[in-house]
PDB file of N, CA and C in Angstrom:
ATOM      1  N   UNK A   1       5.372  13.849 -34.128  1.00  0.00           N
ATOM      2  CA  UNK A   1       4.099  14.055 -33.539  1.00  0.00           C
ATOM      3  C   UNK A   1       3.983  13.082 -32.382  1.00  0.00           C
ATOM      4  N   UNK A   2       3.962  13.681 -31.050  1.00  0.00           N
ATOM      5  CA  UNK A   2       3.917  13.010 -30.081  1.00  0.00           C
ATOM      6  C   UNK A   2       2.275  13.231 -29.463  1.00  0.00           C
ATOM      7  N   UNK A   3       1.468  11.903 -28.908  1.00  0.00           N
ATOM      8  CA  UNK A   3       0.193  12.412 -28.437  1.00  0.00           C
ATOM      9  C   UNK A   3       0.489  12.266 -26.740  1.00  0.00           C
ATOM     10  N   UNK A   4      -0.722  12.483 -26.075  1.00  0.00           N
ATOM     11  CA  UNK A   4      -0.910  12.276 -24.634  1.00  0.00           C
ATOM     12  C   UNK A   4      -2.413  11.915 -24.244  1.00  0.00           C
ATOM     13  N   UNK A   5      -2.148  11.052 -23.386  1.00  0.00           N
ATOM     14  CA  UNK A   5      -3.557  11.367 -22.973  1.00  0.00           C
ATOM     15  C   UNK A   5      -4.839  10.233 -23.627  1.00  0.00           C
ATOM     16  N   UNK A   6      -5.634  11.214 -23.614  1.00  0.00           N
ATOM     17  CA  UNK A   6      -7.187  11.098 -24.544  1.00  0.00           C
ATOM     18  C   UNK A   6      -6.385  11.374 -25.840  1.00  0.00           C
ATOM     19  N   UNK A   7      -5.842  12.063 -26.596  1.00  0.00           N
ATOM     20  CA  UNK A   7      -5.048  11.800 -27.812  1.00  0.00           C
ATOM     21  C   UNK A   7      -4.655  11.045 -28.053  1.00  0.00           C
ATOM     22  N   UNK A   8      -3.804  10.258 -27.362  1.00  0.00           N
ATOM     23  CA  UNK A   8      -3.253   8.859 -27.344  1.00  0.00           C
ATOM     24  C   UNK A   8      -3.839   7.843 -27.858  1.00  0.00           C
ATOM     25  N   UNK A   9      -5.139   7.793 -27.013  1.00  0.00           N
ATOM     26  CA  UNK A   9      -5.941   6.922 -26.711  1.00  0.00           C
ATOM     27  C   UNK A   9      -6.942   6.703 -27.820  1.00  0.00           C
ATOM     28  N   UNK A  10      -7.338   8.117 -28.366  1.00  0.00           N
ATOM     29  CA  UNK A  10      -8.300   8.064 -29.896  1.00  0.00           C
ATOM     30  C   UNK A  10      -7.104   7.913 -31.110  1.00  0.00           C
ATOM     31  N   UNK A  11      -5.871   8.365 -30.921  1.00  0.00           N
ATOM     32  CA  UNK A  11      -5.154   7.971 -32.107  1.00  0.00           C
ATOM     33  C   UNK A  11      -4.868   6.598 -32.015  1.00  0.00           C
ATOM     34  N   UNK A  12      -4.553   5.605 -31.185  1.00  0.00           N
ATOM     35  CA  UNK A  12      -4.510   4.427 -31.212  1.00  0.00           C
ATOM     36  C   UNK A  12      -2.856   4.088 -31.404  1.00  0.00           C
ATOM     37  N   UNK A  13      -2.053   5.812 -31.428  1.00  0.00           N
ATOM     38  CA  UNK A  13      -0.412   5.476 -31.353  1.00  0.00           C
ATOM     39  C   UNK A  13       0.021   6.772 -30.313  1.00  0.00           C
ATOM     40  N   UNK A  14       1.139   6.217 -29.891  1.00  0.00           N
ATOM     41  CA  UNK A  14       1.879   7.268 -29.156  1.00  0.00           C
ATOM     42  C   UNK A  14       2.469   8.357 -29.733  1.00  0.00           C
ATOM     43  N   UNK A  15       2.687   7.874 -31.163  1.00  0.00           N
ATOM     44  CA  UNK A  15       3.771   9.034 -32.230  1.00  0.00           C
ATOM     45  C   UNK A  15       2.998   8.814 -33.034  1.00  0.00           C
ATOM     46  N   UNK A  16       3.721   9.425 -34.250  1.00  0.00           N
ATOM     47  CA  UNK A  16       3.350   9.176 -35.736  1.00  0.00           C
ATOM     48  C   UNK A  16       4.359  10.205 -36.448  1.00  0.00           C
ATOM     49  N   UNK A  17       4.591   9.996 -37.597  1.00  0.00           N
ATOM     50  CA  UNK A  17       5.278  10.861 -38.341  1.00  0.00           C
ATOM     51  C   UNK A  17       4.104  12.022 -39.229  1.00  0.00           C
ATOM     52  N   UNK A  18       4.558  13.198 -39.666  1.00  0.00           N
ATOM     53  CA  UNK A  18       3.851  14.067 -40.265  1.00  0.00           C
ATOM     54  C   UNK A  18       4.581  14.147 -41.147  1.00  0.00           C
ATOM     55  N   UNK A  19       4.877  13.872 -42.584  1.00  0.00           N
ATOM     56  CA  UNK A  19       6.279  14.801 -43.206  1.00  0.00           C
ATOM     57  C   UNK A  19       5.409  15.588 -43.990  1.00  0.00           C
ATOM     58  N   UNK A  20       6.608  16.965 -44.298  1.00  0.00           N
ATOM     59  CA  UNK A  20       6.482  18.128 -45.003  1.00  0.00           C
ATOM     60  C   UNK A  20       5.895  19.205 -43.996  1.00  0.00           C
ATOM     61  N   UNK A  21       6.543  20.586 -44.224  1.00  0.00           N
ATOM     62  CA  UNK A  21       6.329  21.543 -43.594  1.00  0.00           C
ATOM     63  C   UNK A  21       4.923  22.034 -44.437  1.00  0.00           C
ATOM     64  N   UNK A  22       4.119  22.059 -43.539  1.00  0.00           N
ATOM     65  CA  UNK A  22       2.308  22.650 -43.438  1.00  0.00           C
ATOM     66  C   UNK A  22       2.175  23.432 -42.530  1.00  0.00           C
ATOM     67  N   UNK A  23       0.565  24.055 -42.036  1.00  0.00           N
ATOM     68  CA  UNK A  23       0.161  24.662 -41.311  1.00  0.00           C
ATOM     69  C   UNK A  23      -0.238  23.855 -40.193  1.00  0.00           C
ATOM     70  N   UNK A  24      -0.438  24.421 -38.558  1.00  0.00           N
ATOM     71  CA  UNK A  24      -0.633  23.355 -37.794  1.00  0.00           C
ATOM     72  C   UNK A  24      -2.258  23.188 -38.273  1.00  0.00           C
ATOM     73  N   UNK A  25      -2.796  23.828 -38.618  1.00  0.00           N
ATOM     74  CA  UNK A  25      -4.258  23.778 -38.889  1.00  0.00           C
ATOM     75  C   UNK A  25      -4.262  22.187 -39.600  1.00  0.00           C
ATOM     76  N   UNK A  26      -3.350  22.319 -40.886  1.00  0.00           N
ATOM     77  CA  UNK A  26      -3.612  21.925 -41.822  1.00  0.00           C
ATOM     78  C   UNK A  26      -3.378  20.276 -41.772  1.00  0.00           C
ATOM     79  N   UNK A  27      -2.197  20.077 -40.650  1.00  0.00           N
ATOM     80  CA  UNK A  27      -1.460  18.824 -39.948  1.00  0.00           C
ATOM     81  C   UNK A  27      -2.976  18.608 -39.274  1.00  0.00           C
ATOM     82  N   UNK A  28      -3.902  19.127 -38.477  1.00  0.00           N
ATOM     83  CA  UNK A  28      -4.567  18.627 -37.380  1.00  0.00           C
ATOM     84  C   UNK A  28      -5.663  18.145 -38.373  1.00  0.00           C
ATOM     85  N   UNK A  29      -6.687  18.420 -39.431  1.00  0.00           N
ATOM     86  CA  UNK A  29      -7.053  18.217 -40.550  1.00  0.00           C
ATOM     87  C   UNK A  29      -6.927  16.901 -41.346  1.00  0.00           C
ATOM     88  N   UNK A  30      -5.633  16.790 -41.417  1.00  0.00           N
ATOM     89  CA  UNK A  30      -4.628  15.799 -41.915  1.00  0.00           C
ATOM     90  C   UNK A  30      -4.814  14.516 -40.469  1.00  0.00           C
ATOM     91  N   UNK A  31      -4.607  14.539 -39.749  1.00  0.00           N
ATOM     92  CA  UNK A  31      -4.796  13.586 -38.420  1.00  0.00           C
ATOM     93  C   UNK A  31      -6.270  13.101 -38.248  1.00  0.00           C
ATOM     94  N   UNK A  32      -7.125  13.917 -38.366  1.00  0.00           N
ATOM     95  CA  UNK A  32      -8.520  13.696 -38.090  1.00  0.00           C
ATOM     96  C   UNK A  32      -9.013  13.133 -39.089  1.00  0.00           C
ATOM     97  N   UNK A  33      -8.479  13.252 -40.308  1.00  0.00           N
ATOM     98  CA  UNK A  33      -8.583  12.860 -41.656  1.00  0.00           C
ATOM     99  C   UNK A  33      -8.220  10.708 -41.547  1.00  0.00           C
ATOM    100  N   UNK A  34      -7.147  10.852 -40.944  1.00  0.00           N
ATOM    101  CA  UNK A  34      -6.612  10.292 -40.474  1.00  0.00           C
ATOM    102  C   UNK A  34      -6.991   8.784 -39.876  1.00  0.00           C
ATOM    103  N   UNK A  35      -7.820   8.956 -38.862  1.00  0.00           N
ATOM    104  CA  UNK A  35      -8.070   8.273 -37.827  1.00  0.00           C
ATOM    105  C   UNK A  35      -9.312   8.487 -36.876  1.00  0.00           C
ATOM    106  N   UNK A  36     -10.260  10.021 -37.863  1.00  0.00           N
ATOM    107  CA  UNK A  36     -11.865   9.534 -37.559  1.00  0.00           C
ATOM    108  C   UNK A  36     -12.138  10.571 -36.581  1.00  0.00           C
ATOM    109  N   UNK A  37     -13.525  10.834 -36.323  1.00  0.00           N
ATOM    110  CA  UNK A  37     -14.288  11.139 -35.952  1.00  0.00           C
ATOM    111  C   UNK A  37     -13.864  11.453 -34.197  1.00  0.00           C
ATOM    112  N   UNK A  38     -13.105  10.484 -33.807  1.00  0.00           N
ATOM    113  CA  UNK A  38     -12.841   9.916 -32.305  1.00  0.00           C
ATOM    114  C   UNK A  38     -11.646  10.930 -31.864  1.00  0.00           C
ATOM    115  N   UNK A  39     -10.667  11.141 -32.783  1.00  0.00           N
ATOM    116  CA  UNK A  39      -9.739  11.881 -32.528  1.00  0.00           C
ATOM    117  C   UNK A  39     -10.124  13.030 -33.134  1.00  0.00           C
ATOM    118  N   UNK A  40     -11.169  13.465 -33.988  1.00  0.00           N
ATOM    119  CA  UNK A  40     -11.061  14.996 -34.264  1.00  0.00           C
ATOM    120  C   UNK A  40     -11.519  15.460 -32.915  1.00  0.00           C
ATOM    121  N   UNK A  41     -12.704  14.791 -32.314  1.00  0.00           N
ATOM    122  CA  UNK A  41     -13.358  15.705 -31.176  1.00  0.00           C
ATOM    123  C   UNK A  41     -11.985  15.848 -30.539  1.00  0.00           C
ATOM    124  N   UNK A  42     -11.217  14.949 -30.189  1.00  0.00           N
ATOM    125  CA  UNK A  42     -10.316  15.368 -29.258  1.00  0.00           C
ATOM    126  C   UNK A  42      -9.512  16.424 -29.516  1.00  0.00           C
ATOM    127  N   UNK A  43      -8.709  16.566 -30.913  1.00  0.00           N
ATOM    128  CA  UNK A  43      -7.920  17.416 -31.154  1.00  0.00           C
ATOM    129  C   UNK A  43      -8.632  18.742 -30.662  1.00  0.00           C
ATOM    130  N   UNK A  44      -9.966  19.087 -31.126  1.00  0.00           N
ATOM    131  CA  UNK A  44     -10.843  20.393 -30.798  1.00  0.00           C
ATOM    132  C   UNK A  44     -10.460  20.704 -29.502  1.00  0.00           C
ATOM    133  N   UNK A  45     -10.157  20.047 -28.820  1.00  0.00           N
ATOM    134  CA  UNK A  45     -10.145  20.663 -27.507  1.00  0.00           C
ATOM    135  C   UNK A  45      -8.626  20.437 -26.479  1.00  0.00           C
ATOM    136  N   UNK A  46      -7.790  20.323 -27.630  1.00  0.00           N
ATOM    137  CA  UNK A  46      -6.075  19.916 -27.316  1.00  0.00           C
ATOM    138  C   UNK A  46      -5.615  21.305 -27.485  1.00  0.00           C
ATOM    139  N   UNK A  47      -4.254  21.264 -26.528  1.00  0.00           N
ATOM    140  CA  UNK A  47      -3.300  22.144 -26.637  1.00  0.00           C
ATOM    141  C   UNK A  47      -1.705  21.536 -27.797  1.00  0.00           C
ATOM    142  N   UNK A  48      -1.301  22.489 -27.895  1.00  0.00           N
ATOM    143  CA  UNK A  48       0.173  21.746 -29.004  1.00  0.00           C
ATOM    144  C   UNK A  48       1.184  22.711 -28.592  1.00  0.00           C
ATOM    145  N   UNK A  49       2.196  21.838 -28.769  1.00  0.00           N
ATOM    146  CA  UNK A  49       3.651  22.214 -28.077  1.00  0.00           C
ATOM    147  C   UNK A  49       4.534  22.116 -29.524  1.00  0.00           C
ATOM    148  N   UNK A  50       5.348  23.007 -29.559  1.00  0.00           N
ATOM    149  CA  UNK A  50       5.944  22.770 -31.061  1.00  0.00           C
ATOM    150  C   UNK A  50       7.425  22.874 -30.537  1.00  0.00           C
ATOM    151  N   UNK A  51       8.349  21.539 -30.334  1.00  0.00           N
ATOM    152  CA  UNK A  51       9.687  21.412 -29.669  1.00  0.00           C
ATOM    153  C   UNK A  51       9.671  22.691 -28.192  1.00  0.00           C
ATOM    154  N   UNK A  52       8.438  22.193 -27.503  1.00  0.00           N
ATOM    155  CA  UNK A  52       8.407  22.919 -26.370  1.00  0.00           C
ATOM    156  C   UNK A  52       7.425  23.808 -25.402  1.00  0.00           C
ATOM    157  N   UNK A  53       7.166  24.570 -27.245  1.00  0.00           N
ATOM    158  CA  UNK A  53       6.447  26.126 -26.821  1.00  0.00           C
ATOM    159  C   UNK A  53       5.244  26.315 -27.207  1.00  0.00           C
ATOM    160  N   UNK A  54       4.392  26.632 -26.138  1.00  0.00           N
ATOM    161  CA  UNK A  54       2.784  26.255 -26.791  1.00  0.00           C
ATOM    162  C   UNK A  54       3.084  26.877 -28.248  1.00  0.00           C
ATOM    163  N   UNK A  55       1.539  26.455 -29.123  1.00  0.00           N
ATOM    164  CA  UNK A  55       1.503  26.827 -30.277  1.00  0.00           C
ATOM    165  C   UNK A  55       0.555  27.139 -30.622  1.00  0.00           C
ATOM    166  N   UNK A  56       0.079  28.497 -30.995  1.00  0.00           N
ATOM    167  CA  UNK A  56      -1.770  28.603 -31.043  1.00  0.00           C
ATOM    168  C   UNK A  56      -1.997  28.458 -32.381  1.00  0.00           C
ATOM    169  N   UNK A  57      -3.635  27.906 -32.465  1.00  0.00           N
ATOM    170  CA  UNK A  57      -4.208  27.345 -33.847  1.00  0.00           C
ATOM    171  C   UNK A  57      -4.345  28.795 -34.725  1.00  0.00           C
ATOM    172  N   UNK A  58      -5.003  28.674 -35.373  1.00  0.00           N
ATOM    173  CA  UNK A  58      -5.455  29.546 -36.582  1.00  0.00           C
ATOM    174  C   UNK A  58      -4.121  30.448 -36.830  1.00  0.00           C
ATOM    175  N   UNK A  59      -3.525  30.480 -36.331  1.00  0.00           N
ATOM    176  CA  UNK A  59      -2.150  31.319 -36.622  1.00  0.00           C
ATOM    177  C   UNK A  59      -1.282  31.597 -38.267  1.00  0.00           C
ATOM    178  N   UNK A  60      -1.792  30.364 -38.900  1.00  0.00           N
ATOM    179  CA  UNK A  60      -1.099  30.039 -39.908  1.00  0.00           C
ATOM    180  C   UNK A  60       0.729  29.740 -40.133  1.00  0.00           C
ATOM    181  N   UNK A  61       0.558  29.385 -38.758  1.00  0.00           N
ATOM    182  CA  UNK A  61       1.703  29.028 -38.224  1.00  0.00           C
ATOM    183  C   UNK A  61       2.474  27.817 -39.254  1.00  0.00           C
ATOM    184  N   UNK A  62       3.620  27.621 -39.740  1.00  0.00           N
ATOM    185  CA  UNK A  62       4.080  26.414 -40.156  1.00  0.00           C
ATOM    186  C   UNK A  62       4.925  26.078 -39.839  1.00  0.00           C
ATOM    187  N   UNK A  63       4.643  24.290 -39.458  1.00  0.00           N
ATOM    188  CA  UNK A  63       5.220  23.572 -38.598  1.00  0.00           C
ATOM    189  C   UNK A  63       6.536  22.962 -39.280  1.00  0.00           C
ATOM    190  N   UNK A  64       8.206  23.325 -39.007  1.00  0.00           N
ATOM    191  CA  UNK A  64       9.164  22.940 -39.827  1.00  0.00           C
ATOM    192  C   UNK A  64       8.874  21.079 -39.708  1.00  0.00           C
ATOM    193  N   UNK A  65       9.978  20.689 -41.147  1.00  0.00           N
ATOM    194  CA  UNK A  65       9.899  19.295 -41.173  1.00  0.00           C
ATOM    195  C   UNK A  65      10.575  18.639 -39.410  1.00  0.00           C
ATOM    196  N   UNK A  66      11.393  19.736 -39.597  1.00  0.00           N
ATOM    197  CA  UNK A  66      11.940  18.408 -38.353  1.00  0.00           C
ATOM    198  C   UNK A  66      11.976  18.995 -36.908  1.00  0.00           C
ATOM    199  N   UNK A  67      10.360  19.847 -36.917  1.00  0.00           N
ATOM    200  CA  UNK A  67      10.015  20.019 -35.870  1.00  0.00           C
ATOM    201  C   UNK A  67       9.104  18.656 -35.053  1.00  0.00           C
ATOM    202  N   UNK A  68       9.166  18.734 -33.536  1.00  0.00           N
ATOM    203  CA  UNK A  68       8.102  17.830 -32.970  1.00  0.00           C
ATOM    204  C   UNK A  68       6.605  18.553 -31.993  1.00  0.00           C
ATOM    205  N   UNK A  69       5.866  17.904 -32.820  1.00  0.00           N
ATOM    206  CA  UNK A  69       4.531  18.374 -32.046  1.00  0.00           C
ATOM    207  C   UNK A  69       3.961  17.828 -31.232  1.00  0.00           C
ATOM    208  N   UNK A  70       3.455  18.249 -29.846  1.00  0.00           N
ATOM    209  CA  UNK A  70       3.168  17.161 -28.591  1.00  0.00           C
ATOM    210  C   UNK A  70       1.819  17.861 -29.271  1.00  0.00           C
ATOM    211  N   UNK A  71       0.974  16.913 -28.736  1.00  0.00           N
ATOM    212  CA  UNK A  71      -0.565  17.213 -29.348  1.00  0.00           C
ATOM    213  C   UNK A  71      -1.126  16.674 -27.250  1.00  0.00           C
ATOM    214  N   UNK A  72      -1.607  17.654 -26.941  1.00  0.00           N
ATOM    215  CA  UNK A  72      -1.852  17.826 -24.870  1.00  0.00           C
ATOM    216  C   UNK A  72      -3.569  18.001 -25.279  1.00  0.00           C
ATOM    217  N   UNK A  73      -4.324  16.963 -24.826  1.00  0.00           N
ATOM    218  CA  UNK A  73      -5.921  17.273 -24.262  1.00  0.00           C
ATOM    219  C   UNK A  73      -5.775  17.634 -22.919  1.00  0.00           C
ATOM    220  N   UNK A  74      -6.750  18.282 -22.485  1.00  0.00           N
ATOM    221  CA  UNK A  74      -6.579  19.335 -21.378  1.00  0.00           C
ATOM    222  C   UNK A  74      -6.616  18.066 -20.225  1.00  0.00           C
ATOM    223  N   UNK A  75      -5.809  18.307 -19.160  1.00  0.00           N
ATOM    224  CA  UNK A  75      -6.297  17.141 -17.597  1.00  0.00           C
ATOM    225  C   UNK A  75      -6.869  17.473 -16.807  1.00  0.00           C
ATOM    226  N   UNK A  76      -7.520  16.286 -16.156  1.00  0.00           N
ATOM    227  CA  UNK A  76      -8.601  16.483 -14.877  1.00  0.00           C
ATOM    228  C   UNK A  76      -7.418  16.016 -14.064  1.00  0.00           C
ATOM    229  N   UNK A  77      -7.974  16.304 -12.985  1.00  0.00           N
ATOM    230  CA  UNK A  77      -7.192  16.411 -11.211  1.00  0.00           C
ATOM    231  C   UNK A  77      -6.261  17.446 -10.796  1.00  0.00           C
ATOM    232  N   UNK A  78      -5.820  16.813  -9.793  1.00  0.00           N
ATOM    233  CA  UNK A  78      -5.660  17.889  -9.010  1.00  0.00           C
ATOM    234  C   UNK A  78      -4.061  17.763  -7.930  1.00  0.00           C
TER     235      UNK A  78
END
């Protein structure tokens, strides 16, 4: 789990480990659970990259163990 950004910045780490294959729902849940209030707003409004390729929420998508997730809040400029 890689963050960026305003993710970064409310998780208070650059990485983190997730283990066990879950749902991304269920990982983002798990994070906010995590580390509060500060980083859920953010996640709400993040994009996720799963070794690359966006990854859309509610999907019930599951994220392999030794996949990596960039967790992207949207950027300003230009």
């Amino acid at each position: 789990m890689r963050y960026w950004a305003a993710a970064r910045a409310a998780a208070g780490a650059e990485q983190e480990r997730v283990d066990g294959e879950r749902t991304v729902d269920d990982v983002i849940a798990e994070l906010a659970g995590r580390h509060g209030d500060r980083l859920a707003a953010v996640l709400g409004r993040c994009s996720f990259l799963l070794d690359g390729q966006q990854l859309p929420r509610g999907t019930g998508r599951t994220l392999p163990a030794t996949g990596e997730l960039d967790v992207l809040p949207p950027f300003a400029g230009g």
